[in-house]
PDB file of N, CA and C in Angstrom:
ATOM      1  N   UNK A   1     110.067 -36.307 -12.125  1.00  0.00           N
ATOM      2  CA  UNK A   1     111.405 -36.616 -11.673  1.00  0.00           C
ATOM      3  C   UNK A   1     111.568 -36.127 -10.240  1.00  0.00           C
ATOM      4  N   UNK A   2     112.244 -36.949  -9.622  1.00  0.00           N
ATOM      5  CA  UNK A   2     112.604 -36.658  -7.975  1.00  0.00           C
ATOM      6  C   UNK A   2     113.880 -35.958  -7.874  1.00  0.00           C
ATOM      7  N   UNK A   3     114.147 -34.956  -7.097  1.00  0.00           N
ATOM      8  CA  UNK A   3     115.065 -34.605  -6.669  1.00  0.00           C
ATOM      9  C   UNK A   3     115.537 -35.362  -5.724  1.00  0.00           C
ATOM     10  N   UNK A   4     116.215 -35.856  -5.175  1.00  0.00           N
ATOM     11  CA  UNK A   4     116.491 -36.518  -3.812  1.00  0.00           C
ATOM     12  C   UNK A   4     117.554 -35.472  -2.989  1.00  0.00           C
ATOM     13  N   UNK A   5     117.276 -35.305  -1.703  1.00  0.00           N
ATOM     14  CA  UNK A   5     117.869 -34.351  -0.842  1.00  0.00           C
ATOM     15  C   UNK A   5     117.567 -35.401   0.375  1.00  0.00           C
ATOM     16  N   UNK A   6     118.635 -34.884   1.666  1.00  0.00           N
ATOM     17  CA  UNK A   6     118.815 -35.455   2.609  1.00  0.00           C
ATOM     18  C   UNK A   6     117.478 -35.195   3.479  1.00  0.00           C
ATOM     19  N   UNK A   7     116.707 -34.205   3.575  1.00  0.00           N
ATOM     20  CA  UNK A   7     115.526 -33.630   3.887  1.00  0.00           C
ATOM     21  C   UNK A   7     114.180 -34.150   3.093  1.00  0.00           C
ATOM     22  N   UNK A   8     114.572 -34.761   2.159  1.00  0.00           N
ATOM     23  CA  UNK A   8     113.041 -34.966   1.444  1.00  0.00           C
ATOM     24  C   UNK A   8     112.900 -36.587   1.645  1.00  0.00           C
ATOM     25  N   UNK A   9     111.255 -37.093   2.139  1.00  0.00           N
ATOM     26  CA  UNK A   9     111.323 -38.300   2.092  1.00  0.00           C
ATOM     27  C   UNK A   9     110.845 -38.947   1.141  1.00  0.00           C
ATOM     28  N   UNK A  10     109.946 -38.478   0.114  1.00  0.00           N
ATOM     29  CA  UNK A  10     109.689 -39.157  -1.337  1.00  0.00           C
ATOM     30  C   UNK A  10     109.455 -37.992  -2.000  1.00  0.00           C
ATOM     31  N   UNK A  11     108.717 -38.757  -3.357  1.00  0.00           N
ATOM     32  CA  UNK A  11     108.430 -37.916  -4.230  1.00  0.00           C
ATOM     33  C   UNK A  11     107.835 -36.729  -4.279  1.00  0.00           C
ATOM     34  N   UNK A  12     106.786 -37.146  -3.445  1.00  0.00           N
ATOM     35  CA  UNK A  12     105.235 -36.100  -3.100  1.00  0.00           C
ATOM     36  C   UNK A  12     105.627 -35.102  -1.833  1.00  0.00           C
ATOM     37  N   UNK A  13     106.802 -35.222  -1.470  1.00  0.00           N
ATOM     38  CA  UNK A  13     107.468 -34.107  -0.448  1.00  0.00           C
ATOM     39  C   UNK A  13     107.252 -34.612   1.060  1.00  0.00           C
ATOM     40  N   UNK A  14     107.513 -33.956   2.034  1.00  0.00           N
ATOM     41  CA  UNK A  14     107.675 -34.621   3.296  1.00  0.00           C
ATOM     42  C   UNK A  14     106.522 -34.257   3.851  1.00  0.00           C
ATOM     43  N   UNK A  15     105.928 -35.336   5.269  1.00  0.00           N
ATOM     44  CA  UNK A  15     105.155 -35.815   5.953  1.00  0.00           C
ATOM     45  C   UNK A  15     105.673 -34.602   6.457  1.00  0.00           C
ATOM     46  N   UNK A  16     104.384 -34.263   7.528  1.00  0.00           N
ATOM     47  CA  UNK A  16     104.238 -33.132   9.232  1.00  0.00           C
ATOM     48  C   UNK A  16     105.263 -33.207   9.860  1.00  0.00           C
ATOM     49  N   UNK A  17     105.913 -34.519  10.276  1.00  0.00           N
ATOM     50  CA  UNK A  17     107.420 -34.785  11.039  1.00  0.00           C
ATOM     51  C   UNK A  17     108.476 -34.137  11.016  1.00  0.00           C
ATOM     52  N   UNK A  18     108.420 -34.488   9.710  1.00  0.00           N
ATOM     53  CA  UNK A  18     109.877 -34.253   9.175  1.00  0.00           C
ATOM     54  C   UNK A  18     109.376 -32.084   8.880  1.00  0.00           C
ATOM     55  N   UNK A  19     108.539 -31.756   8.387  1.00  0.00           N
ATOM     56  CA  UNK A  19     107.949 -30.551   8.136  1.00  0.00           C
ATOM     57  C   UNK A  19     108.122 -29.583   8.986  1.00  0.00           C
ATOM     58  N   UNK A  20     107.780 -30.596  10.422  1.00  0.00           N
ATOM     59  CA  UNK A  20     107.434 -30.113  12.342  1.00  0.00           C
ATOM     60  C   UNK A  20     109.012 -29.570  12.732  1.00  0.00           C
ATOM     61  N   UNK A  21     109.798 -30.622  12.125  1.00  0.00           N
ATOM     62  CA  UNK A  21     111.324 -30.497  12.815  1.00  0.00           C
ATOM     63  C   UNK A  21     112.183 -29.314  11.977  1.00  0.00           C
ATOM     64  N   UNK A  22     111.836 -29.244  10.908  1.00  0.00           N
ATOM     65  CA  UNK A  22     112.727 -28.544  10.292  1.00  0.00           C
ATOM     66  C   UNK A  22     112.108 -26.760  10.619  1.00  0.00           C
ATOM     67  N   UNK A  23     110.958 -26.863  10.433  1.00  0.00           N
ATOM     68  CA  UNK A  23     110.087 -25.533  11.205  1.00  0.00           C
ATOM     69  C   UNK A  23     111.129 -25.013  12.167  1.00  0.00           C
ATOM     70  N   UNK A  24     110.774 -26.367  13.210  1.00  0.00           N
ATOM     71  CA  UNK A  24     111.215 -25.573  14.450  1.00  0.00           C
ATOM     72  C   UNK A  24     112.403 -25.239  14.745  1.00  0.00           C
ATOM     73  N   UNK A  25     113.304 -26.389  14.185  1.00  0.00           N
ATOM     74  CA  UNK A  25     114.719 -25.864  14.211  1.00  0.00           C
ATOM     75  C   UNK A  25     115.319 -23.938  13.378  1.00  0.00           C
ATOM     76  N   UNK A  26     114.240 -23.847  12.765  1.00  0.00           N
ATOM     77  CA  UNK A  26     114.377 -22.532  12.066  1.00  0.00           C
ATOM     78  C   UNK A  26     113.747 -22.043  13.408  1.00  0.00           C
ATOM     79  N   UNK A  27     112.717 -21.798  13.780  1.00  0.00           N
ATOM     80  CA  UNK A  27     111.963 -20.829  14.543  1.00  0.00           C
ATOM     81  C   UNK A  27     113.535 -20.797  16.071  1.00  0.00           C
ATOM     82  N   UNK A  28     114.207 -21.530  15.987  1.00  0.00           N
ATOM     83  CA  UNK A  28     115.287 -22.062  17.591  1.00  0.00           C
ATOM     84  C   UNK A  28     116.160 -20.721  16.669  1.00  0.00           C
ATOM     85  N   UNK A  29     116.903 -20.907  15.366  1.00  0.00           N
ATOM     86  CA  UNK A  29     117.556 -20.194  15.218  1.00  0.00           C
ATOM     87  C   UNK A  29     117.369 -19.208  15.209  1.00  0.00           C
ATOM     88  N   UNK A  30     116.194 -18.338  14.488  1.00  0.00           N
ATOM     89  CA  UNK A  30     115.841 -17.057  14.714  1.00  0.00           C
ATOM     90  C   UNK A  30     115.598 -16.577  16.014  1.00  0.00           C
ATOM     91  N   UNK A  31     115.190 -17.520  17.357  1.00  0.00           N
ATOM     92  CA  UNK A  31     115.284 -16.702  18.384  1.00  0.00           C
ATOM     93  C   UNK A  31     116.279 -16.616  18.944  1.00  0.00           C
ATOM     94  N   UNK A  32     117.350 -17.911  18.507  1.00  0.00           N
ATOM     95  CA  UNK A  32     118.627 -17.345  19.351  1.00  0.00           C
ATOM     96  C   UNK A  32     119.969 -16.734  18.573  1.00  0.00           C
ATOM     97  N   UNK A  33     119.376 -15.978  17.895  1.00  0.00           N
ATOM     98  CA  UNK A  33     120.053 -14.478  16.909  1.00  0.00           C
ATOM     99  C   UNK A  33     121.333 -14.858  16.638  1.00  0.00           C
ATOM    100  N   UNK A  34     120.778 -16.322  15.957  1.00  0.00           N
ATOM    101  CA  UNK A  34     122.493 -16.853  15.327  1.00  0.00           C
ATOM    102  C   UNK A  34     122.372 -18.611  15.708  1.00  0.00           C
ATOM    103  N   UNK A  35     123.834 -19.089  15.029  1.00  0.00           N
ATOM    104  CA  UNK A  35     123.777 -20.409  14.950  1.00  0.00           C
ATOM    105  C   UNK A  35     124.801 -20.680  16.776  1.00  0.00           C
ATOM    106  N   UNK A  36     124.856 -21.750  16.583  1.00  0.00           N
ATOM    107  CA  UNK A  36     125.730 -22.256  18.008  1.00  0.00           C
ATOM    108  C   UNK A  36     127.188 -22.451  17.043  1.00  0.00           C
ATOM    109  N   UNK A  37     128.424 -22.545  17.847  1.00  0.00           N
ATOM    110  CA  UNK A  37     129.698 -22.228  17.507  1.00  0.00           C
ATOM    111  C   UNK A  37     130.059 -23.610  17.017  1.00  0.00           C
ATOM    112  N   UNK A  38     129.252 -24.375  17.162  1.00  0.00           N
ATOM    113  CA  UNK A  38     130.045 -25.769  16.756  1.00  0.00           C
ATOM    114  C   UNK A  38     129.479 -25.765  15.269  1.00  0.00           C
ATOM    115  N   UNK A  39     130.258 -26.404  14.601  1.00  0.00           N
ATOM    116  CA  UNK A  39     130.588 -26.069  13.064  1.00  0.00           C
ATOM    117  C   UNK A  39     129.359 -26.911  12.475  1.00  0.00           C
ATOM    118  N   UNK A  40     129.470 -28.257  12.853  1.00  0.00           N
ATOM    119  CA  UNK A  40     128.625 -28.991  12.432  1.00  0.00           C
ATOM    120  C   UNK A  40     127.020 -28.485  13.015  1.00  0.00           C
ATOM    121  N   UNK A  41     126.863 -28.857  14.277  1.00  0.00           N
ATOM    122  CA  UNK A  41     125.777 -28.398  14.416  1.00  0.00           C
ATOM    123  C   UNK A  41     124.957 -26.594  13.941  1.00  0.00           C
ATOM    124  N   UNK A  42     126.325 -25.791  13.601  1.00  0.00           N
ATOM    125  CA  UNK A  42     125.381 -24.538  12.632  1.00  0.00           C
ATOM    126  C   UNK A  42     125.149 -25.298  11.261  1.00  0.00           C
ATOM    127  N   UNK A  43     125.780 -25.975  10.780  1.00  0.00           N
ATOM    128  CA  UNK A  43     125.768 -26.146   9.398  1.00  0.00           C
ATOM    129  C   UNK A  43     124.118 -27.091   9.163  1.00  0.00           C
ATOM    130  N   UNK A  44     123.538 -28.059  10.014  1.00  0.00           N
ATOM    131  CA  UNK A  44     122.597 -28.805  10.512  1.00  0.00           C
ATOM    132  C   UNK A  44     121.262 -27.984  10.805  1.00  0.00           C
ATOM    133  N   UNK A  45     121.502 -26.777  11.099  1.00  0.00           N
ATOM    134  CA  UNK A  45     120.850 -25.737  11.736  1.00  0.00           C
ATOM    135  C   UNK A  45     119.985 -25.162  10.735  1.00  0.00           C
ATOM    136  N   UNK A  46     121.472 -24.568   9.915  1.00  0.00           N
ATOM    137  CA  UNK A  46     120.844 -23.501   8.410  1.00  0.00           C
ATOM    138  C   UNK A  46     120.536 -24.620   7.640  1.00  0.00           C
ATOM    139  N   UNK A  47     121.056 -25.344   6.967  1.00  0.00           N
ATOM    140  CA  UNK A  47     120.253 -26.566   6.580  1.00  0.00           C
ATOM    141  C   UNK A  47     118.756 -26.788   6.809  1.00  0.00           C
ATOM    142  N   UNK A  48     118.413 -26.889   7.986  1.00  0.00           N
ATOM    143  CA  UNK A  48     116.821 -27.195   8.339  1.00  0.00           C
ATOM    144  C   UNK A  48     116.096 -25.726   8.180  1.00  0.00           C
ATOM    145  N   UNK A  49     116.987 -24.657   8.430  1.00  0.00           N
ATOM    146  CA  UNK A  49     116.462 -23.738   8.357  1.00  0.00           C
ATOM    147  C   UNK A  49     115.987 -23.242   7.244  1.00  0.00           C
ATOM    148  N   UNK A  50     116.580 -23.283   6.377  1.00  0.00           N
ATOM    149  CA  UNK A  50     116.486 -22.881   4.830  1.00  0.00           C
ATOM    150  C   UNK A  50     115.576 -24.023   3.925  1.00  0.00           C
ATOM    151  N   UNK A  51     115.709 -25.118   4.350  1.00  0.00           N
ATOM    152  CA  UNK A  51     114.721 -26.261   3.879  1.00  0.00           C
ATOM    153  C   UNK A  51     113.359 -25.804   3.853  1.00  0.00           C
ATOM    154  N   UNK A  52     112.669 -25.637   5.588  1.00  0.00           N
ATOM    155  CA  UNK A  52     111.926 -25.003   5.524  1.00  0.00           C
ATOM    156  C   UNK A  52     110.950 -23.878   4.918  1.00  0.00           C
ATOM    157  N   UNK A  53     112.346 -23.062   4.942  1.00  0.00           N
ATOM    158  CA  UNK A  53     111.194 -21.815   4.608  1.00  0.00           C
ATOM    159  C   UNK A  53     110.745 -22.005   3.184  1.00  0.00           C
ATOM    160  N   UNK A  54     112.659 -23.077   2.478  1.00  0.00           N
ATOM    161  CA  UNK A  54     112.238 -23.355   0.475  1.00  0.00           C
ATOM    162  C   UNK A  54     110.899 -23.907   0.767  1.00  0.00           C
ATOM    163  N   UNK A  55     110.532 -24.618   1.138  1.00  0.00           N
ATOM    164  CA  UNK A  55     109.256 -25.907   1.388  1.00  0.00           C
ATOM    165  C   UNK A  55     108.146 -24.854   1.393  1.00  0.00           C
ATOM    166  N   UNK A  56     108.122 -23.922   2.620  1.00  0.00           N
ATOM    167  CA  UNK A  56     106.794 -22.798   2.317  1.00  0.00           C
ATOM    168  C   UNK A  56     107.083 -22.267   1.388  1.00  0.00           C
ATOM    169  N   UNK A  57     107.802 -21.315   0.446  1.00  0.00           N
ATOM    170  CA  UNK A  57     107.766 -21.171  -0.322  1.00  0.00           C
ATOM    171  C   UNK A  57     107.493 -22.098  -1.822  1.00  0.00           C
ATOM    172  N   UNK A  58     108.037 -22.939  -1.679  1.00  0.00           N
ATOM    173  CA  UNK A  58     107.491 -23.794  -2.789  1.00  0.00           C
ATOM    174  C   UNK A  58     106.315 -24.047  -3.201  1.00  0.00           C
ATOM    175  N   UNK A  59     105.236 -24.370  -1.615  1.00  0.00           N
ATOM    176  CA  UNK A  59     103.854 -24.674  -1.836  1.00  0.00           C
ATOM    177  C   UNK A  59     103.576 -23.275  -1.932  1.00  0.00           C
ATOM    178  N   UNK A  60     103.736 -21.933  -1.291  1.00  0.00           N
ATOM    179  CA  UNK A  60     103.257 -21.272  -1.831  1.00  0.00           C
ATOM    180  C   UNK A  60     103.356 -20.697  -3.728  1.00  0.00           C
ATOM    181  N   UNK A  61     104.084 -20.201  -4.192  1.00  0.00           N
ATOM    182  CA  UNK A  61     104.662 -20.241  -5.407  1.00  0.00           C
ATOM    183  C   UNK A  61     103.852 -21.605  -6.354  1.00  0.00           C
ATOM    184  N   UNK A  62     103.997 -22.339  -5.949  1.00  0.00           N
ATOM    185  CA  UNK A  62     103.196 -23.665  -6.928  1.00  0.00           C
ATOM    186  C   UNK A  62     102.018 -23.724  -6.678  1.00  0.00           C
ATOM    187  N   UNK A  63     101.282 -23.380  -5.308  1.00  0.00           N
ATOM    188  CA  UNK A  63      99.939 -23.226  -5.861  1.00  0.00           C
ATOM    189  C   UNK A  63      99.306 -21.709  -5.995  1.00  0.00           C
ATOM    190  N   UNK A  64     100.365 -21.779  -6.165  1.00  0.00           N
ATOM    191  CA  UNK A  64      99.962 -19.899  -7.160  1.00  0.00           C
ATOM    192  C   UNK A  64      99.861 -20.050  -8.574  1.00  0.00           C
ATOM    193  N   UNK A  65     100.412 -20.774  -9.330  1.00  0.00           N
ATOM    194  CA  UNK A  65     100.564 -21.532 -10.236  1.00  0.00           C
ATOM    195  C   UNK A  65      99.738 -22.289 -10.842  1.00  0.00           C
ATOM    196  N   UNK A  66      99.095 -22.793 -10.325  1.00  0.00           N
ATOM    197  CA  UNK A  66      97.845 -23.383 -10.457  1.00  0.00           C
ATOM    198  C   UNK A  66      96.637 -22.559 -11.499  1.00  0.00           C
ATOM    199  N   UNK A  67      96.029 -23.196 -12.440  1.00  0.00           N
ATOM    200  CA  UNK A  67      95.010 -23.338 -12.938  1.00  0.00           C
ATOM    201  C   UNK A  67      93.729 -22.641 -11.886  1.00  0.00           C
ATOM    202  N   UNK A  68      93.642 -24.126 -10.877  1.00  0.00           N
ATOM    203  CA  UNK A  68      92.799 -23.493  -9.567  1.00  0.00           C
ATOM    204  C   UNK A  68      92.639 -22.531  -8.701  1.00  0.00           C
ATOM    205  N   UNK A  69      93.999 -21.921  -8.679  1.00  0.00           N
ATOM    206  CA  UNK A  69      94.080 -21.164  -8.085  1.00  0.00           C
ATOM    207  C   UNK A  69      93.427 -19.746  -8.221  1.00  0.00           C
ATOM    208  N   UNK A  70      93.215 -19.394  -9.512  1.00  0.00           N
ATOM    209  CA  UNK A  70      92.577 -18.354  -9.769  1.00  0.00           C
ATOM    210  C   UNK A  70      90.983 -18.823  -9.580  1.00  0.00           C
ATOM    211  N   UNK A  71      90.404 -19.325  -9.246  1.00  0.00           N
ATOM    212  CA  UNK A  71      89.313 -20.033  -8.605  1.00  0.00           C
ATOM    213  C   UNK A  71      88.539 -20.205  -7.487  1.00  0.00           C
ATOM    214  N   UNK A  72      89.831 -21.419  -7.275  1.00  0.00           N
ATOM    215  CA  UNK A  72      89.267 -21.537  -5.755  1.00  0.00           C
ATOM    216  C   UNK A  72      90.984 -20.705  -4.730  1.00  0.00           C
ATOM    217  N   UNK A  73      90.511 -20.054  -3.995  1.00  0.00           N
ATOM    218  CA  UNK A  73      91.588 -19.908  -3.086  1.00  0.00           C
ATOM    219  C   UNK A  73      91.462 -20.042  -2.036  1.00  0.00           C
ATOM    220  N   UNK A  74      92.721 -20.895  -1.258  1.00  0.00           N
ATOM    221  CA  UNK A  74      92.393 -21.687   0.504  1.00  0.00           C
ATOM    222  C   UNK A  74      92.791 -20.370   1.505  1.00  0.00           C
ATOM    223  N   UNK A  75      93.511 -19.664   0.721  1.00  0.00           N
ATOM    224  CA  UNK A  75      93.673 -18.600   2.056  1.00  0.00           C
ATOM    225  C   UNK A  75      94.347 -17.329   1.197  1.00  0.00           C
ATOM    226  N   UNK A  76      94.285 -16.557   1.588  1.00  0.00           N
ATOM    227  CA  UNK A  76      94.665 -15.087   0.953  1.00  0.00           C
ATOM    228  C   UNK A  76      95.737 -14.400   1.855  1.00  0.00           C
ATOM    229  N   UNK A  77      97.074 -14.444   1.491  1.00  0.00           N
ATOM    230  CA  UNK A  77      98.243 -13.765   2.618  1.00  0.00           C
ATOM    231  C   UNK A  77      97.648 -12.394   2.947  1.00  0.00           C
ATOM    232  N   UNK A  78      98.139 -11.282   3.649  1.00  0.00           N
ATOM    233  CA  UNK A  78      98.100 -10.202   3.679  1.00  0.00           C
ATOM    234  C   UNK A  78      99.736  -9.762   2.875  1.00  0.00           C
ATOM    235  N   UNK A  79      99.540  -8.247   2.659  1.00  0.00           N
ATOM    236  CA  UNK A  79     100.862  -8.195   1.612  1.00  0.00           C
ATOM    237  C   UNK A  79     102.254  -8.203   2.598  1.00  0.00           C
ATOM    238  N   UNK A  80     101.997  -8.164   3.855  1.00  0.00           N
ATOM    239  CA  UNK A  80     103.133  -7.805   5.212  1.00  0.00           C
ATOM    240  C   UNK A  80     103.160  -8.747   5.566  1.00  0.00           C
ATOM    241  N   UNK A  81     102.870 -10.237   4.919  1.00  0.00           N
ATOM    242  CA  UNK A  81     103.049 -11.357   5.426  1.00  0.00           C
ATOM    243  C   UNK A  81     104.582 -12.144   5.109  1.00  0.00           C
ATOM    244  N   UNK A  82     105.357 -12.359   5.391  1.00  0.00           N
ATOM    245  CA  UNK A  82     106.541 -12.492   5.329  1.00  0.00           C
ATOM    246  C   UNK A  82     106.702 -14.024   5.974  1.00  0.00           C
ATOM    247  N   UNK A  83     107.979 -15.491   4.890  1.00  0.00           N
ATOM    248  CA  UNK A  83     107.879 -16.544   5.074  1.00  0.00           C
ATOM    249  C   UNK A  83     108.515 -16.969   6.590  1.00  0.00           C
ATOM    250  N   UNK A  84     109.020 -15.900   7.509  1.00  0.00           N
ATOM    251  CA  UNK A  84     109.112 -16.596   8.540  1.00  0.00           C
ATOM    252  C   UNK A  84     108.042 -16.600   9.816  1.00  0.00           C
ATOM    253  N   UNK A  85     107.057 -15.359   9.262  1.00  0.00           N
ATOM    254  CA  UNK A  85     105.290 -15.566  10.224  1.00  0.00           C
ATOM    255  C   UNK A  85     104.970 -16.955   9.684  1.00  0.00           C
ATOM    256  N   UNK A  86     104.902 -17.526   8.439  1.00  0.00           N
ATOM    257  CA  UNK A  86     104.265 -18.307   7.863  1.00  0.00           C
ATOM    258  C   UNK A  86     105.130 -19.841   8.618  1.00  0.00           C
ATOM    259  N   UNK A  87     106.209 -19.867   8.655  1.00  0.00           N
ATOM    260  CA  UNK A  87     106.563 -21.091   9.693  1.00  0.00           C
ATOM    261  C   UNK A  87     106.487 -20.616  10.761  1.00  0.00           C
ATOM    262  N   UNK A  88     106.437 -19.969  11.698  1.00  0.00           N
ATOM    263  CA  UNK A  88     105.371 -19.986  12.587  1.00  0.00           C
ATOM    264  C   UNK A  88     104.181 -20.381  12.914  1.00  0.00           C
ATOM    265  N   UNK A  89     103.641 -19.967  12.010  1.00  0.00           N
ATOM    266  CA  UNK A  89     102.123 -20.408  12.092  1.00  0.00           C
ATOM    267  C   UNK A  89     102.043 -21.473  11.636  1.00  0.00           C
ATOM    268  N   UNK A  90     102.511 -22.476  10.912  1.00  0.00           N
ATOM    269  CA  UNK A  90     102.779 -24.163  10.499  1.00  0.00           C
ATOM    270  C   UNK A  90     103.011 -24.707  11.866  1.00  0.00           C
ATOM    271  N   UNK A  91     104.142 -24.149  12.267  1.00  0.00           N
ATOM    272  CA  UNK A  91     104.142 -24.801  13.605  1.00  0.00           C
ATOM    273  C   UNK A  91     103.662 -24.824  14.942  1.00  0.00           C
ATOM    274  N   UNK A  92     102.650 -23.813  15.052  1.00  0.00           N
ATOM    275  CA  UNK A  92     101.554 -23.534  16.144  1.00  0.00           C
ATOM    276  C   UNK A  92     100.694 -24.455  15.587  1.00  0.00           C
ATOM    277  N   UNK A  93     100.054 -24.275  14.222  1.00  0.00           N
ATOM    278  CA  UNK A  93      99.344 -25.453  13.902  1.00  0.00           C
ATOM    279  C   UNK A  93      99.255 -27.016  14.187  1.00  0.00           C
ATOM    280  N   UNK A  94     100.787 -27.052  14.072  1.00  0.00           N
ATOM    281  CA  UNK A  94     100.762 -28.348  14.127  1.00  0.00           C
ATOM    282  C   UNK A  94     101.270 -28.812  15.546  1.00  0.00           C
ATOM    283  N   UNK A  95     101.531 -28.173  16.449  1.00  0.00           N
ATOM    284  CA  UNK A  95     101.431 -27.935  17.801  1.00  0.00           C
ATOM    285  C   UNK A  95     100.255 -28.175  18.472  1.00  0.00           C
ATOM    286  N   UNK A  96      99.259 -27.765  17.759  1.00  0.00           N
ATOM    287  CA  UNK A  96      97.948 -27.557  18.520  1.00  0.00           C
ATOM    288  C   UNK A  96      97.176 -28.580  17.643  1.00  0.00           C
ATOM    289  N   UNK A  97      97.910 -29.472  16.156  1.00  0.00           N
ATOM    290  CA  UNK A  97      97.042 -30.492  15.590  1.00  0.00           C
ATOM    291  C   UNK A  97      98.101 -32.037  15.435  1.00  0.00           C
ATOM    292  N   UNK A  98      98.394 -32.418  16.546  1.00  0.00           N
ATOM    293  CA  UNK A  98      99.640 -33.314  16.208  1.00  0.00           C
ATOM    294  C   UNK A  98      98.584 -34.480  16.082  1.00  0.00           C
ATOM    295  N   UNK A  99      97.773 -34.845  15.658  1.00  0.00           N
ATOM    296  CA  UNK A  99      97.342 -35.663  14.571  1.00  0.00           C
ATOM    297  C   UNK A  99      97.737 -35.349  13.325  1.00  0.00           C
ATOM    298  N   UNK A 100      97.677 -34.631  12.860  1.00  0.00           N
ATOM    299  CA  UNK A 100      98.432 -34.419  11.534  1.00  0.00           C
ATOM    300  C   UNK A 100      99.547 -34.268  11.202  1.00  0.00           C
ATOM    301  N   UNK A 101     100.417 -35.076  12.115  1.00  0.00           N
ATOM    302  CA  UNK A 101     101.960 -35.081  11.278  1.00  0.00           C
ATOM    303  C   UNK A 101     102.176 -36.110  10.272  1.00  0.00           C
ATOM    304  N   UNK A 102     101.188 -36.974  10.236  1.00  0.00           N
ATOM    305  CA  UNK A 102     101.102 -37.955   9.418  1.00  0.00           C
ATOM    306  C   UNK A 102     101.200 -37.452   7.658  1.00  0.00           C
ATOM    307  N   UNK A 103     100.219 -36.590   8.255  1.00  0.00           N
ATOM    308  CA  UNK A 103      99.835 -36.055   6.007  1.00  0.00           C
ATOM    309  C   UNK A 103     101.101 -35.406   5.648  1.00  0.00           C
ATOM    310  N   UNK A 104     100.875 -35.486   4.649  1.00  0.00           N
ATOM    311  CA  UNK A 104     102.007 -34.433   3.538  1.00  0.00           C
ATOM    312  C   UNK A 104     102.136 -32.958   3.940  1.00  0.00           C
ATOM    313  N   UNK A 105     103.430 -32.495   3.855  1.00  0.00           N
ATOM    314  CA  UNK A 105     103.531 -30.984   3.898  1.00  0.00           C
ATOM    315  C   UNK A 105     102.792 -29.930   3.691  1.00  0.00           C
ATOM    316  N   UNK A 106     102.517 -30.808   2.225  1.00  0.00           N
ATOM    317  CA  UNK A 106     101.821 -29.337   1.650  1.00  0.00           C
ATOM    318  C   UNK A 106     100.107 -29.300   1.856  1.00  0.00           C
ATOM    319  N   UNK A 107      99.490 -30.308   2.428  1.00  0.00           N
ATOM    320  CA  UNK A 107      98.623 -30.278   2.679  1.00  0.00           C
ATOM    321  C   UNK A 107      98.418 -28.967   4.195  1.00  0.00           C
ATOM    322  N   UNK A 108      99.156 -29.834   5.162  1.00  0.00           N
ATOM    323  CA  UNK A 108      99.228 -29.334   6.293  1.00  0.00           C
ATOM    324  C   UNK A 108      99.527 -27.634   5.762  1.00  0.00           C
ATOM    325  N   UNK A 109     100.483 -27.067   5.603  1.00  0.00           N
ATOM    326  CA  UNK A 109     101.029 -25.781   5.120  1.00  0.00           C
ATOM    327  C   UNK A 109      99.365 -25.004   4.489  1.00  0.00           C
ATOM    328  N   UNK A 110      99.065 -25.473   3.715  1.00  0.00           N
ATOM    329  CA  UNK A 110      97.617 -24.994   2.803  1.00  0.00           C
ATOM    330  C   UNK A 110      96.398 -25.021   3.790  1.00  0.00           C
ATOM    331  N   UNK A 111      96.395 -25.890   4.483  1.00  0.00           N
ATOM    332  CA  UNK A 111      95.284 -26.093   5.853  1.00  0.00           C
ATOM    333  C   UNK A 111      95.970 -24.786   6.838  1.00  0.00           C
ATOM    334  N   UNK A 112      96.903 -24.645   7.625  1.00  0.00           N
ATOM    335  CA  UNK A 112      97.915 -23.840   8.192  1.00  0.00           C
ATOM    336  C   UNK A 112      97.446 -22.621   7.787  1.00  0.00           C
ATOM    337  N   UNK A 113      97.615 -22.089   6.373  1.00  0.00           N
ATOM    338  CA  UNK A 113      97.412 -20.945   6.040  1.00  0.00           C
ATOM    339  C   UNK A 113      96.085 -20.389   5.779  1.00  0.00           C
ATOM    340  N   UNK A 114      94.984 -21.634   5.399  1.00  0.00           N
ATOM    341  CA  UNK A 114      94.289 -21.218   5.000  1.00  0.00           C
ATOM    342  C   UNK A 114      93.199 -20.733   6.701  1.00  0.00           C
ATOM    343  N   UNK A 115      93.609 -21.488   7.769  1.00  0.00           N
ATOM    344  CA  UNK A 115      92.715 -21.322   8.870  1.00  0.00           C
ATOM    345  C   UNK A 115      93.544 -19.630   9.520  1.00  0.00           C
ATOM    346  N   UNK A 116      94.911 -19.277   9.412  1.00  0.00           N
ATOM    347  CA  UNK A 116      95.500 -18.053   9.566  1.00  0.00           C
ATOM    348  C   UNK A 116      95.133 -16.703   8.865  1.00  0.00           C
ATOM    349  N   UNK A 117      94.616 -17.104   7.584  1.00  0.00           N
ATOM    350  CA  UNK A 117      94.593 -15.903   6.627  1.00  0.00           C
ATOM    351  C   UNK A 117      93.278 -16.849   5.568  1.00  0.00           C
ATOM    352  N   UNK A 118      91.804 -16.782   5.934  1.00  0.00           N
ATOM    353  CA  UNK A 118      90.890 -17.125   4.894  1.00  0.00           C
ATOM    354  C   UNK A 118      90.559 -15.893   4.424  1.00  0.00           C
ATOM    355  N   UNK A 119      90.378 -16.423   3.389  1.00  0.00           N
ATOM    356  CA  UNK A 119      89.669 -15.205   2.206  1.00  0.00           C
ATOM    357  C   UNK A 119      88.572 -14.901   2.907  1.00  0.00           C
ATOM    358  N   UNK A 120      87.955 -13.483   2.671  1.00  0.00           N
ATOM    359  CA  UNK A 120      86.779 -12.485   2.378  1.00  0.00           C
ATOM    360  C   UNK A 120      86.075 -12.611   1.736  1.00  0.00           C
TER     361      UNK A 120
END
């Protein structure tokens, strides 16, 4: 079953694009230590902002979840790793791989993390 949200573009979750924008609009708010005064545009803001980080969290959490996971693992956090380093580093990634805004989120995010933090 699909949830449908104004942020999600199908079933299988959102493309790099849409992934890229909502990142960054979080990474804009955290550096400028608050929303802008216009009502709509904060509300647009935390919106993308909070999308985001649910989205890393989600792929993280679900493929924790996983069967595979106790298996194979793509990357190993450190325990001081906290979800707003982690959109960061999605979006340097995909900064430095804009061929890949095409794929799915959670691909990109799992590639992202796993080249930031590989296992030992």
């Amino acid at each position: 079953m699909c949830v449908l949200l104004f942020f999600v573009q199908n079933c299988y979750g959102m493309d790099g694009n849409t992934l890229y924008q909502l990142c960054k609009t979080s990474i804009d708010v955290m550096d400028n230590n608050g929303y802008p005064t216009d009502y709509y545009t904060a509300n647009v803001q935390e919106s993308s902002a909070g999308a985001c980080v649910g989205y890393i969290a989600g792929v993280n959490d679900g493929y924790e979840l996983t069967p595979i996971s106790r298996t194979l693992k793509p990357y190993c956090l450190e325990d001081n790793v906290n979800y707003n380093q982690e959109l960061r580093i999605v979006v340097k990634y995909l900064n430095d791989n804009p061929q890949l805004l095409n794929l799915n989120g959670n691909v990109i995010i799992l590639d992202a993390l796993s080249n930031a933090f590989p296992c030992k």
